[in-house]
PDB file of N, CA and C in Angstrom:
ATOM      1  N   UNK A   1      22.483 -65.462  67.331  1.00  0.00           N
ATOM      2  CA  UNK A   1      22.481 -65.528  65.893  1.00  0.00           C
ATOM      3  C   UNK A   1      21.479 -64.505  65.364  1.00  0.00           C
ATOM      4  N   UNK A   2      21.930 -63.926  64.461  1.00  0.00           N
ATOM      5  CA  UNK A   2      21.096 -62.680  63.599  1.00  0.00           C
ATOM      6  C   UNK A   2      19.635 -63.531  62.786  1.00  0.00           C
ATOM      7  N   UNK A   3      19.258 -62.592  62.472  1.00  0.00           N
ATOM      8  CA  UNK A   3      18.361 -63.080  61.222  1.00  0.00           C
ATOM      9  C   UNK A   3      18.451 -63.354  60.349  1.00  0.00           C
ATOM     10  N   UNK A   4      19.439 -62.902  59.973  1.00  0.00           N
ATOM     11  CA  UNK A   4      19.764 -62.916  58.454  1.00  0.00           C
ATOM     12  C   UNK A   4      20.984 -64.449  58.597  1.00  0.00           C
ATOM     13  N   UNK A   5      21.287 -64.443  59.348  1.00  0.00           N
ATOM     14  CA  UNK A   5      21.946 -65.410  59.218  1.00  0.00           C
ATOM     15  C   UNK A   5      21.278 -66.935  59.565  1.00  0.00           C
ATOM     16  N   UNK A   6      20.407 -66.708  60.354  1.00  0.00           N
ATOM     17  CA  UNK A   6      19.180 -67.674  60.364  1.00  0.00           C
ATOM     18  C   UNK A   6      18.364 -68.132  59.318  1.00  0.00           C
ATOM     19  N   UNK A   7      18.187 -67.295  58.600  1.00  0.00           N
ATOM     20  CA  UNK A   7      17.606 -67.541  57.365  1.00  0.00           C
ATOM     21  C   UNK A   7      18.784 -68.384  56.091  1.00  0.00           C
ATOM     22  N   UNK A   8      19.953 -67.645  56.330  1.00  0.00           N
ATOM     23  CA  UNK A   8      21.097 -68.259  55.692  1.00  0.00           C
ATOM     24  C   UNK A   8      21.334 -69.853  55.692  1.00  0.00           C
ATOM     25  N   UNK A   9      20.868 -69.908  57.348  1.00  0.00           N
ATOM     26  CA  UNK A   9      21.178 -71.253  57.596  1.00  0.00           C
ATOM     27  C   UNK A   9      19.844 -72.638  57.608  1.00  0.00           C
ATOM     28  N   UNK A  10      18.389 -72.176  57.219  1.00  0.00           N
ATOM     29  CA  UNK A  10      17.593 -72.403  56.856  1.00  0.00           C
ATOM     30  C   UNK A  10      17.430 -72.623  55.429  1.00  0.00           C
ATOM     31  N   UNK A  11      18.240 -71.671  54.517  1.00  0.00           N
ATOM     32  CA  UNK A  11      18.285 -72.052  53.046  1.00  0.00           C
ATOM     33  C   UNK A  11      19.376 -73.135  53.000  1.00  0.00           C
ATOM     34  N   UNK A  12      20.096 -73.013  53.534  1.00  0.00           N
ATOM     35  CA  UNK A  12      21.254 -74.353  53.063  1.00  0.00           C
ATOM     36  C   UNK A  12      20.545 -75.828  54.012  1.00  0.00           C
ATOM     37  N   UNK A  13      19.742 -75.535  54.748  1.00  0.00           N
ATOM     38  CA  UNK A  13      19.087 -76.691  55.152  1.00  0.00           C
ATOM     39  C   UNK A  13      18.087 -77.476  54.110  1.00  0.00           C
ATOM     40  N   UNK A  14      17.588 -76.620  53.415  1.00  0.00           N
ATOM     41  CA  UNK A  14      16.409 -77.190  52.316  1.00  0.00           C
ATOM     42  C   UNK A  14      17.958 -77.749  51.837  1.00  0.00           C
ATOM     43  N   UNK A  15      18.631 -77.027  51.189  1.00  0.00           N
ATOM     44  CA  UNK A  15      19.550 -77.596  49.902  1.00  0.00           C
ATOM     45  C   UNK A  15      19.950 -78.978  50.372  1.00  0.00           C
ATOM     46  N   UNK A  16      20.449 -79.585  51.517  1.00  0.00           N
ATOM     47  CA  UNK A  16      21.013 -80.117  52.383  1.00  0.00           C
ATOM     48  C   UNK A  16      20.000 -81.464  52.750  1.00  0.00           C
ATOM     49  N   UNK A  17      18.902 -80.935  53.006  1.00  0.00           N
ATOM     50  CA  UNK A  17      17.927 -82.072  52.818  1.00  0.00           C
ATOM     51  C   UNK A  17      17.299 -82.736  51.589  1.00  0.00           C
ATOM     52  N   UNK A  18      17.681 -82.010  50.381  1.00  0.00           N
ATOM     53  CA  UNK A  18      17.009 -82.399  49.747  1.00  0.00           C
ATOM     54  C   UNK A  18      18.276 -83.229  48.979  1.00  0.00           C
ATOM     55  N   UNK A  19      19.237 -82.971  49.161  1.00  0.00           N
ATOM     56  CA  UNK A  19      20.453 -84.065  48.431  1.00  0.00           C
ATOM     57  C   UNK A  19      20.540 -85.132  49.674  1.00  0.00           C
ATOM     58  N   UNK A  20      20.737 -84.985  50.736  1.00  0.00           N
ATOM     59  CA  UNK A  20      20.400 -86.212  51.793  1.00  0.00           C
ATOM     60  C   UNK A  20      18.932 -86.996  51.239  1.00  0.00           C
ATOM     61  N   UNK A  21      18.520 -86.400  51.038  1.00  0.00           N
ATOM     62  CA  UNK A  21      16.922 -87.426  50.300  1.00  0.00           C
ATOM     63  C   UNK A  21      17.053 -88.240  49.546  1.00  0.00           C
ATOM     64  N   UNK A  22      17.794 -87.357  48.263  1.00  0.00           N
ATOM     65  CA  UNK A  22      18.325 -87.800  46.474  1.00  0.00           C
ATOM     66  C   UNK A  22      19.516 -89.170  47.064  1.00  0.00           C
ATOM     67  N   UNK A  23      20.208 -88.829  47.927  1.00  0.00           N
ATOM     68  CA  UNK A  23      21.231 -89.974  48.689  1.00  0.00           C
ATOM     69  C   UNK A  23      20.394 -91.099  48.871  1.00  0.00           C
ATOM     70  N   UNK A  24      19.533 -90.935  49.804  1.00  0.00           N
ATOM     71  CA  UNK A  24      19.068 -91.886  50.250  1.00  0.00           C
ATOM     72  C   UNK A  24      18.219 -92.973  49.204  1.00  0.00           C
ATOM     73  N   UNK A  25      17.472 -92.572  48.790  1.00  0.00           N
ATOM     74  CA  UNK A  25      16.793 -93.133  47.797  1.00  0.00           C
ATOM     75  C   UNK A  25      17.486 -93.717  46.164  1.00  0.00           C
ATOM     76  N   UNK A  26      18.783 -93.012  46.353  1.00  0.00           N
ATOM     77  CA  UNK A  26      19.395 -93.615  45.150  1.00  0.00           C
ATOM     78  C   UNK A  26      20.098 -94.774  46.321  1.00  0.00           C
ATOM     79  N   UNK A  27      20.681 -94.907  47.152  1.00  0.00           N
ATOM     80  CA  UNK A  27      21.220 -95.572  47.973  1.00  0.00           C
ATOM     81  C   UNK A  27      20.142 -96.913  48.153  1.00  0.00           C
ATOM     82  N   UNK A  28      18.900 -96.733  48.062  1.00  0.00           N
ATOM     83  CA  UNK A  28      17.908 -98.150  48.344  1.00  0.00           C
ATOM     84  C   UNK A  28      17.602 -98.495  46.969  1.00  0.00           C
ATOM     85  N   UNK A  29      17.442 -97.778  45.980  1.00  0.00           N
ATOM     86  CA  UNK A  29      17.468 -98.422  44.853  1.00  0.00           C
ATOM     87  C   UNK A  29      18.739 -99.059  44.464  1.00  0.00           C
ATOM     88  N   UNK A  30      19.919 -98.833  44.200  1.00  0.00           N
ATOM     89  CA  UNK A  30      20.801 -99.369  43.986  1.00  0.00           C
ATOM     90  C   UNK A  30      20.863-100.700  44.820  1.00  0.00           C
ATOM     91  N   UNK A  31      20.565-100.727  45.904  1.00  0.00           N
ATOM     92  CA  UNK A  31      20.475-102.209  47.005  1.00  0.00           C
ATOM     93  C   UNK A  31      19.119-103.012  46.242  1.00  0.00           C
ATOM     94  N   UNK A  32      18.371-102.662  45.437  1.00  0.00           N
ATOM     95  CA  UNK A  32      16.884-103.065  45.099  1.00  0.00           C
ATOM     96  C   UNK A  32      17.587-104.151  43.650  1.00  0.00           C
ATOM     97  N   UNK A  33      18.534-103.815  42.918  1.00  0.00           N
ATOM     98  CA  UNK A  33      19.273-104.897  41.825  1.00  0.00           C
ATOM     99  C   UNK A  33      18.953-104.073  40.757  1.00  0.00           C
ATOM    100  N   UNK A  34      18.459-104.638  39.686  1.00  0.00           N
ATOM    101  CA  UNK A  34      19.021-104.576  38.529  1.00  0.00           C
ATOM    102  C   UNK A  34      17.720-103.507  37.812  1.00  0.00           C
ATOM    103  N   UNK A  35      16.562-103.436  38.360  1.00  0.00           N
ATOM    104  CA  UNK A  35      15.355-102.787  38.417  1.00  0.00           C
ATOM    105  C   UNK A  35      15.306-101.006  38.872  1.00  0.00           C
ATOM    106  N   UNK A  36      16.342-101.426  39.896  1.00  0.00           N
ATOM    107  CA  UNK A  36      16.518-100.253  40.822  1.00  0.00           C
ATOM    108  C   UNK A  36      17.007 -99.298  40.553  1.00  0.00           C
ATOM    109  N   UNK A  37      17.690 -99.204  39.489  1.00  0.00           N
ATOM    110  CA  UNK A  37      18.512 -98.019  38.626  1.00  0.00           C
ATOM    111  C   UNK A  37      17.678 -97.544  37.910  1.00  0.00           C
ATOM    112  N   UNK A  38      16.989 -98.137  37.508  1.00  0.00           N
ATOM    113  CA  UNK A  38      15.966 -97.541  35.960  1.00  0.00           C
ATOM    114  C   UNK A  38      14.386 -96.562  37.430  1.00  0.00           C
ATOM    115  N   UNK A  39      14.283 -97.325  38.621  1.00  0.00           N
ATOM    116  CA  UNK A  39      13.717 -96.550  39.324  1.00  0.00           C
ATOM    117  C   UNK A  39      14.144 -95.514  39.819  1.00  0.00           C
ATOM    118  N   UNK A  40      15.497 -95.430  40.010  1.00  0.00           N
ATOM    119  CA  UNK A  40      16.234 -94.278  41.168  1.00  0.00           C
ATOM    120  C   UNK A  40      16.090 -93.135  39.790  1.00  0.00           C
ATOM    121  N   UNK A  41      16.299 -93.485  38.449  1.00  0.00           N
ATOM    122  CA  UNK A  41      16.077 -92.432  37.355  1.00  0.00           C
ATOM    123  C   UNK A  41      14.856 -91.398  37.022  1.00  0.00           C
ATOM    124  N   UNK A  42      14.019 -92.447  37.638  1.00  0.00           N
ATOM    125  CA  UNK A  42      11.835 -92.100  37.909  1.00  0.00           C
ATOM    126  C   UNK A  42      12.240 -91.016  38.927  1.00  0.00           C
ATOM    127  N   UNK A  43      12.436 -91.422  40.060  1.00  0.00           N
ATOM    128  CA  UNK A  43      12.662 -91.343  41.116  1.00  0.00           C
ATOM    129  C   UNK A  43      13.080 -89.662  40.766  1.00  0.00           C
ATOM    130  N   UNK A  44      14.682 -89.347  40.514  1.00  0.00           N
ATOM    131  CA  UNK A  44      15.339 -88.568  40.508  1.00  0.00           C
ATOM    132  C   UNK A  44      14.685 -87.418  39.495  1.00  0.00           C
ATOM    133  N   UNK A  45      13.537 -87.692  38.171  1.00  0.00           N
ATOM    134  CA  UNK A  45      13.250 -86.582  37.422  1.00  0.00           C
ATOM    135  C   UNK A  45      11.904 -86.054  38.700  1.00  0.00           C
ATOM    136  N   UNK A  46      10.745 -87.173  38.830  1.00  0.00           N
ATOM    137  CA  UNK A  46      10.121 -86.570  40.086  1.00  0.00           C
ATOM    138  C   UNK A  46      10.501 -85.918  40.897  1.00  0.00           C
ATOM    139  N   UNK A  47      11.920 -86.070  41.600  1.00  0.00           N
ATOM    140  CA  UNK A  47      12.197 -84.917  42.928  1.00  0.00           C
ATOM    141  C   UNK A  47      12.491 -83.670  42.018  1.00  0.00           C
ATOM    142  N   UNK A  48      13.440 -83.706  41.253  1.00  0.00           N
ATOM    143  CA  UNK A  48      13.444 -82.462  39.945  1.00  0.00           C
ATOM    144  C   UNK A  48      12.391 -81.713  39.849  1.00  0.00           C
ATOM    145  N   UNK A  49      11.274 -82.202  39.447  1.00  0.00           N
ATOM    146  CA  UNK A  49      10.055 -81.670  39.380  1.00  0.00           C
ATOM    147  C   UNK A  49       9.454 -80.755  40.462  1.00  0.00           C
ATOM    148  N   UNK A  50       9.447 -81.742  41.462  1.00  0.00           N
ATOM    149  CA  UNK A  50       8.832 -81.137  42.586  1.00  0.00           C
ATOM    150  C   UNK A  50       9.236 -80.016  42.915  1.00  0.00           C
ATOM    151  N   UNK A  51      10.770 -79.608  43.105  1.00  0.00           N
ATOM    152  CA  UNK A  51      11.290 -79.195  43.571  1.00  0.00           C
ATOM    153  C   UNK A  51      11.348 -77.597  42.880  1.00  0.00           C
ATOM    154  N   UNK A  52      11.274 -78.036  41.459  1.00  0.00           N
ATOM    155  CA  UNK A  52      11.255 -76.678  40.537  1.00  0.00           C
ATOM    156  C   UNK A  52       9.644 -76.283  40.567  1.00  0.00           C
ATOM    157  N   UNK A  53       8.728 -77.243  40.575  1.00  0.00           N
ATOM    158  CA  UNK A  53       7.395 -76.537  41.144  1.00  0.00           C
ATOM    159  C   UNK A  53       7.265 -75.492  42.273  1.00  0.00           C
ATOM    160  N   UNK A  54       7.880 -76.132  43.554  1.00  0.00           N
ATOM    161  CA  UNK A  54       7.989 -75.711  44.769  1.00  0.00           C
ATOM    162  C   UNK A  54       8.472 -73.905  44.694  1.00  0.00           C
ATOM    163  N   UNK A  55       9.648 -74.367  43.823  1.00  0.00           N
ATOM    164  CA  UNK A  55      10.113 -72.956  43.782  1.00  0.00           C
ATOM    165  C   UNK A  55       9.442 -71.667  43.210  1.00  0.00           C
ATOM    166  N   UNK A  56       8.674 -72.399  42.321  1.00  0.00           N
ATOM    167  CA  UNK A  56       7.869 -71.216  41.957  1.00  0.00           C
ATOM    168  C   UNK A  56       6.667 -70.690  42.350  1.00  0.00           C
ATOM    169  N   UNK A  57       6.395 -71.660  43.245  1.00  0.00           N
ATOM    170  CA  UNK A  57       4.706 -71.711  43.991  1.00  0.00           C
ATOM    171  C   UNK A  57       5.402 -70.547  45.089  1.00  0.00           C
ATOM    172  N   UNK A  58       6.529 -71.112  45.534  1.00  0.00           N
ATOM    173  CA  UNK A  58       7.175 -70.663  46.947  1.00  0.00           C
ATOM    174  C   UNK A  58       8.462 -68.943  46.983  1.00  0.00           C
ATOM    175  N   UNK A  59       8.115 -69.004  45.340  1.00  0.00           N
ATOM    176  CA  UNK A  59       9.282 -68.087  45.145  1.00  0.00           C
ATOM    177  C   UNK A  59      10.615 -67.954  45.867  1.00  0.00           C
ATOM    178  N   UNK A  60      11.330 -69.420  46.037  1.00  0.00           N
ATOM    179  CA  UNK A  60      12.427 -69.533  46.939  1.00  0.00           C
ATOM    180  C   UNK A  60      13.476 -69.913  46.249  1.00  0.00           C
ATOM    181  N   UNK A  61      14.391 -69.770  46.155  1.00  0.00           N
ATOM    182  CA  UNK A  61      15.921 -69.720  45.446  1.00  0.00           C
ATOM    183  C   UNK A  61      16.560 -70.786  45.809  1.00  0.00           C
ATOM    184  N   UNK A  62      16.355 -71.649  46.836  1.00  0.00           N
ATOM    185  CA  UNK A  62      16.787 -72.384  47.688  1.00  0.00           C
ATOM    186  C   UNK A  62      16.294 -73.891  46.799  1.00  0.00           C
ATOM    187  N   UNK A  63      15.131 -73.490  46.429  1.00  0.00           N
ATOM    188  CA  UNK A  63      14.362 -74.820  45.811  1.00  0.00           C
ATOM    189  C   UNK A  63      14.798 -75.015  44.266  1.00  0.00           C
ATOM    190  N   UNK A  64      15.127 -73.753  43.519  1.00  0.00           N
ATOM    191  CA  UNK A  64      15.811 -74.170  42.480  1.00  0.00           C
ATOM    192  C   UNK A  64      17.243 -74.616  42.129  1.00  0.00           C
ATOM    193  N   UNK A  65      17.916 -74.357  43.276  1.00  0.00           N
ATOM    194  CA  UNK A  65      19.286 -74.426  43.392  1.00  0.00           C
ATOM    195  C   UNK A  65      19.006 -76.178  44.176  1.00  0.00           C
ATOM    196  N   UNK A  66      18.128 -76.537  44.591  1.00  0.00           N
ATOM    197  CA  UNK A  66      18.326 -77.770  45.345  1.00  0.00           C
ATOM    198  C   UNK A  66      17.785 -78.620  44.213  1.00  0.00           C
ATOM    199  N   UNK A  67      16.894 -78.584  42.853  1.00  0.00           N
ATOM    200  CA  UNK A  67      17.006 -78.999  41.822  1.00  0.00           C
ATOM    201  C   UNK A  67      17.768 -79.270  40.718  1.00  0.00           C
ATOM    202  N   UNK A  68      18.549 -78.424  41.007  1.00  0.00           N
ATOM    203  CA  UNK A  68      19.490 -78.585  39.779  1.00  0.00           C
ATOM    204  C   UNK A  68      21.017 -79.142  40.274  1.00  0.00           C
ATOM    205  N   UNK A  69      21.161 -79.468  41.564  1.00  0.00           N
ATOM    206  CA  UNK A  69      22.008 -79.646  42.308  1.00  0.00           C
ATOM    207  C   UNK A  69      21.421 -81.510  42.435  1.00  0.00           C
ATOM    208  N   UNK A  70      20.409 -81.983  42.429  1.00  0.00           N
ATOM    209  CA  UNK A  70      19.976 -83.042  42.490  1.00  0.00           C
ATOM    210  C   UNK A  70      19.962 -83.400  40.931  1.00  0.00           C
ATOM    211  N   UNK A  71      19.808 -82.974  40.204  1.00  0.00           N
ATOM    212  CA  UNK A  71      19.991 -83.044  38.781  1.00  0.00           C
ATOM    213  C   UNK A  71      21.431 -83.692  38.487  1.00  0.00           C
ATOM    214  N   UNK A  72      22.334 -82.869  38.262  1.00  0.00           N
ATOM    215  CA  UNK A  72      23.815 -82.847  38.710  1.00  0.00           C
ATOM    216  C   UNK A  72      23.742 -84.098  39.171  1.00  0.00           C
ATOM    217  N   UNK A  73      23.718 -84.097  40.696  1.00  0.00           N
ATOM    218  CA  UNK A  73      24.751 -85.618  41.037  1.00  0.00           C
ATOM    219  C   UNK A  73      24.025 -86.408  41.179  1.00  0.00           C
ATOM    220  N   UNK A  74      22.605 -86.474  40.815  1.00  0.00           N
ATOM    221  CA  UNK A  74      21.464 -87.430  40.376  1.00  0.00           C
ATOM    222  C   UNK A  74      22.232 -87.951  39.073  1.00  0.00           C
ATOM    223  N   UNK A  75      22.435 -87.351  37.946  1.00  0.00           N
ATOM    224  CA  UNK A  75      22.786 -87.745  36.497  1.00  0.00           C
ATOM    225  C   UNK A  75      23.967 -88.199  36.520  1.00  0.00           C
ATOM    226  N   UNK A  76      24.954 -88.048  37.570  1.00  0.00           N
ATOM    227  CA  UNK A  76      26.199 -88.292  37.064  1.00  0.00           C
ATOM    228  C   UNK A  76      26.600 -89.765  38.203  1.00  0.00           C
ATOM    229  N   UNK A  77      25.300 -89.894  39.184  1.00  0.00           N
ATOM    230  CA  UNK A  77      25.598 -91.534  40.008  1.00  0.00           C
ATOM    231  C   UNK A  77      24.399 -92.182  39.004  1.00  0.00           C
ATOM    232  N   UNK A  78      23.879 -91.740  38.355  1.00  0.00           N
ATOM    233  CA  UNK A  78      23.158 -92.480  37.321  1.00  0.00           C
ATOM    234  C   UNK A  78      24.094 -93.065  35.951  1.00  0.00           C
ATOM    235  N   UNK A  79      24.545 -92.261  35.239  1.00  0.00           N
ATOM    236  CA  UNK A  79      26.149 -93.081  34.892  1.00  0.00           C
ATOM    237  C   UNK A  79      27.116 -93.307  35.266  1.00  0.00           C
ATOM    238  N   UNK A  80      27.317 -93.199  36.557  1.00  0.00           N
ATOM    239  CA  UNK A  80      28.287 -93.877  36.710  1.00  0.00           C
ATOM    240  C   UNK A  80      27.773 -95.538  37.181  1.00  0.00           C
ATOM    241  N   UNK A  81      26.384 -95.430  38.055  1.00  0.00           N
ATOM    242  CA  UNK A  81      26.100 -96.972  38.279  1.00  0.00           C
ATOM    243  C   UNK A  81      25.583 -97.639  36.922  1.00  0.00           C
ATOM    244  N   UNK A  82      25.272 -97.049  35.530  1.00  0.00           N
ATOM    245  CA  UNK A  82      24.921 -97.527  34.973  1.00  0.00           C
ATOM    246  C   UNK A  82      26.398 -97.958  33.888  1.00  0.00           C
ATOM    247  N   UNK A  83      27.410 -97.666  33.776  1.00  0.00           N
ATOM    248  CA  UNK A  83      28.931 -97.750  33.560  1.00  0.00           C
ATOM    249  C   UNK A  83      29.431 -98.882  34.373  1.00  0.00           C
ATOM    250  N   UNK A  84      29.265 -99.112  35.490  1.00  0.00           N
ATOM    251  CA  UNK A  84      29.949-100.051  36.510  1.00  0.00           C
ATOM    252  C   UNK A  84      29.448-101.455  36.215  1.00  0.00           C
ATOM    253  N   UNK A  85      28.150-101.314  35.691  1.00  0.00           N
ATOM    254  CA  UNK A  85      27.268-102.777  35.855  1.00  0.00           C
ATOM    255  C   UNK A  85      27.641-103.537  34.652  1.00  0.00           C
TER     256      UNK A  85
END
């Protein structure tokens, strides 16, 4: 494997971990009841945050695209579990 393609596959790993994260944690709040939604929402602007910090501390492309990508299907399993209930 090249370098460049190593690196390729290192940026889609951040992206990749960081929505496996946003999964997970909306996944235990939702099991947590009726509390747990209004946390997974805390939850979901904090990783936002971090993540758009990161990027700029880190100047990495990877970290803003993994923010706004957690944004996205952060906001949209946020209405939809908040629609279902």
């Amino acid at each position: 494997m090249s370098k460049e393609e190593n690196k390729a596959q290192r940026r889609w790993a951040v992206v990749g971990y960081n929505i496996l994260g946003m999964v997970g944690y909306t996944l235990l709040c939702r099991l947590a009841g009726e509390g747990g939604i209004l946390f997974d929402c805390i939850l979901l602007v904090a990783h936002f945050i971090i993540c758009v910090i990161l990027s700029i501390v880190w100047s990495k492309w990877e970290w803003i695209l993994s923010a706004f990508l957690v944004v996205a299907i952060g906001f949209s399993a946020c209405v939809t579990l908040l629609t279902l209930n």
